[in-house]
C-alpha atoms as a PDB file:
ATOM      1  CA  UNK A   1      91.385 108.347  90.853  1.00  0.00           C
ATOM      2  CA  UNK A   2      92.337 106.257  93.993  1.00  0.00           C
ATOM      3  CA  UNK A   3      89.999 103.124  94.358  1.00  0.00           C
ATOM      4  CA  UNK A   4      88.537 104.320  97.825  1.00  0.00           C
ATOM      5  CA  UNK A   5      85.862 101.673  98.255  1.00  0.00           C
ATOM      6  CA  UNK A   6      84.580 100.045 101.008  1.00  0.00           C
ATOM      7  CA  UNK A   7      85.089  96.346 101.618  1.00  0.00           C
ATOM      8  CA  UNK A   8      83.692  93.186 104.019  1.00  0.00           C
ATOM      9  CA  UNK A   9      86.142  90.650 105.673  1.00  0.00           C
ATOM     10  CA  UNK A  10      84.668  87.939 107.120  1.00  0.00           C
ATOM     11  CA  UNK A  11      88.246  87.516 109.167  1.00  0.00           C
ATOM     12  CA  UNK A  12      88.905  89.964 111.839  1.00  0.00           C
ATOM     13  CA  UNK A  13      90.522  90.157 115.503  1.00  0.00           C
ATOM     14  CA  UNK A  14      88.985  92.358 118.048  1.00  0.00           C
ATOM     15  CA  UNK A  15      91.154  93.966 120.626  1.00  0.00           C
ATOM     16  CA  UNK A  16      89.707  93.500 124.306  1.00  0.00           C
ATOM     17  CA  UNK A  17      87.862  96.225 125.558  1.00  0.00           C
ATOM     18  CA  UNK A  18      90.247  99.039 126.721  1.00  0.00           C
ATOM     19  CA  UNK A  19      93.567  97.102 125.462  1.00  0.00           C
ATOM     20  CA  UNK A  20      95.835  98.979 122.881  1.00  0.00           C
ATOM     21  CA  UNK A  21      97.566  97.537 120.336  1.00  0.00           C
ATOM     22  CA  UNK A  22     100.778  99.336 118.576  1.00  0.00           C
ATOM     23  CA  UNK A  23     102.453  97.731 115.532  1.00  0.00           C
ATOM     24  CA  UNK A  24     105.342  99.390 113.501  1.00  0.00           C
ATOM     25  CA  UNK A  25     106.288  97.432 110.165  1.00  0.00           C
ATOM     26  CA  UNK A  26     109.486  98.166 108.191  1.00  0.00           C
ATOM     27  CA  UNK A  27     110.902  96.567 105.272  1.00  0.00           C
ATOM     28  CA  UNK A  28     114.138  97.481 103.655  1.00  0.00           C
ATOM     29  CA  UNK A  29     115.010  95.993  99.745  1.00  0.00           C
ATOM     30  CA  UNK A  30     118.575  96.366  98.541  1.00  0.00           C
ATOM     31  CA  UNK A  31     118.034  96.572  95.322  1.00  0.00           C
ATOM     32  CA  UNK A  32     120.698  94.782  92.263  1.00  0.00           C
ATOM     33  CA  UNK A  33     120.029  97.312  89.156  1.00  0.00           C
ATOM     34  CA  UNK A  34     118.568 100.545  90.369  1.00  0.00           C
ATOM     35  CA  UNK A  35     118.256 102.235  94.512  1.00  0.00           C
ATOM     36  CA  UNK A  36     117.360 100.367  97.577  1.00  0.00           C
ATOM     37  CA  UNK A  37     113.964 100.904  99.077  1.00  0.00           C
ATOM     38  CA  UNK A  38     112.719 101.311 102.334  1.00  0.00           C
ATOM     39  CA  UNK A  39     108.961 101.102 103.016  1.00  0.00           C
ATOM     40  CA  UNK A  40     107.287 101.576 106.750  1.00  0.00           C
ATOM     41  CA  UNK A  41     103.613 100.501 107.936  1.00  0.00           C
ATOM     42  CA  UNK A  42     102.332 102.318 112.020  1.00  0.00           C
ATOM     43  CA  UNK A  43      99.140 100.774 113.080  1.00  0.00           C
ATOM     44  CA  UNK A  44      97.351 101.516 116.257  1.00  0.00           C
ATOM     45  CA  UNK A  45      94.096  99.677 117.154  1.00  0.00           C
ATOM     46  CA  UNK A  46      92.040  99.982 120.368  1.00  0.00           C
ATOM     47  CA  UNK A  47      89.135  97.636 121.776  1.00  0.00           C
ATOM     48  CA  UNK A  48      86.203  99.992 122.175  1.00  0.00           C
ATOM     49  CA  UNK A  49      83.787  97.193 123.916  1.00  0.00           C
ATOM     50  CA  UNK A  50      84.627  93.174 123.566  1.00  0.00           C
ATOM     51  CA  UNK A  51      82.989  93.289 120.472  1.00  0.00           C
ATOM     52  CA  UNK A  52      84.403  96.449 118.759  1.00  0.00           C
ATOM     53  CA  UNK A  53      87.780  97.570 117.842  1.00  0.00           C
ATOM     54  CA  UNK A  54      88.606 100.756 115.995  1.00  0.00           C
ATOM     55  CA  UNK A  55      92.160 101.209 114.313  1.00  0.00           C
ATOM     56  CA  UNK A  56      94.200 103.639 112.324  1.00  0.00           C
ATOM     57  CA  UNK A  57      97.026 102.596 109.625  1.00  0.00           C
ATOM     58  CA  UNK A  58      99.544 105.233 107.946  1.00  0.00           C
ATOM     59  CA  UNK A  59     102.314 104.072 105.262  1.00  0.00           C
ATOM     60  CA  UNK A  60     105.062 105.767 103.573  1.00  0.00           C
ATOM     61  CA  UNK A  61     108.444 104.861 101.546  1.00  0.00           C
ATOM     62  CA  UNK A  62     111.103 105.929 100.758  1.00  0.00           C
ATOM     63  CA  UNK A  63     113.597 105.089  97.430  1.00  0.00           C
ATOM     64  CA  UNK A  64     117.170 106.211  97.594  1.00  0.00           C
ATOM     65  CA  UNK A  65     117.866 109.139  95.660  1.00  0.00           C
ATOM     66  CA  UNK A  66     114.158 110.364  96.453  1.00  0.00           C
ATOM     67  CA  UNK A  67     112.378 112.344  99.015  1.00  0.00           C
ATOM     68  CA  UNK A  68     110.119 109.789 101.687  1.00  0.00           C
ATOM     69  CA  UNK A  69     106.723 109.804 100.314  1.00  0.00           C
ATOM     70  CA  UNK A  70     103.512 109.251 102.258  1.00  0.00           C
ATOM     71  CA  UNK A  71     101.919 105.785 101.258  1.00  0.00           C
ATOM     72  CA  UNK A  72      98.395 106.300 102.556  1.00  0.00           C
ATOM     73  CA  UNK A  73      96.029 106.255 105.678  1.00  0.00           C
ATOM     74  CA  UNK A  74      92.831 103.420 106.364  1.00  0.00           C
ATOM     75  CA  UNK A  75      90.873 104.101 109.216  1.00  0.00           C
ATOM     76  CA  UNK A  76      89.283 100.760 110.205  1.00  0.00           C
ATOM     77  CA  UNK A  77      86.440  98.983 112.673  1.00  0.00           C
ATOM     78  CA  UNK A  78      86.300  95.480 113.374  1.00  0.00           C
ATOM     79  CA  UNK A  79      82.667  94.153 114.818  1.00  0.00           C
ATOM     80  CA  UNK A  80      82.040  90.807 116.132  1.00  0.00           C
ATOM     81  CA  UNK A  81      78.527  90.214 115.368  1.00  0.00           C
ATOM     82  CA  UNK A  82      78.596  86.392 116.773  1.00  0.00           C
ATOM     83  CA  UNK A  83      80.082  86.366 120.430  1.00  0.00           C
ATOM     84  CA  UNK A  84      82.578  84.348 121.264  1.00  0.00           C
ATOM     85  CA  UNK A  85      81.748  81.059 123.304  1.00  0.00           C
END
């Protein structure tokens, strides 16, 4: 069974209210004994208020020689309980 468990960061950065922010990751290995490997992260977050930002996060990979495979999904939501000064 997947460890699906909730977890605290103290460390977070809020979007700005109505901003979007779109990040694409990739990451390609050649590898020396067996197939090269190609790994890719999309992440989408969006400032709901100053304080809030919601975000989603897929991943898949692929492995030469093997179909892609789908890596996983987080759904996240960053709070700022302190305002900033």
């Amino acid at each position: 069974m997947a460890d699906m468990t909730p977890y605290f960061t103290a460390l977070n950065y809020p979007v700005p209210k109505d901003t979007l922010m779109v990040m694409l990751l990739s990451d390609f290995q050649s590898a020396r004994s067996t197939n090269d490997f190609l790994t890719g992260m999309g992440m989408v977050q969006y400032g709901l208020t100053p304080r809030w930002t919601v975000g989603l996060m897929v991943e898949g990979q692929r492995i030469g020689g093997s179909p892609a495979t789908y890596g996983g999904l987080r759904i996240s939501s960053y709070v700022r309980v302190f305002p900033a000064r």
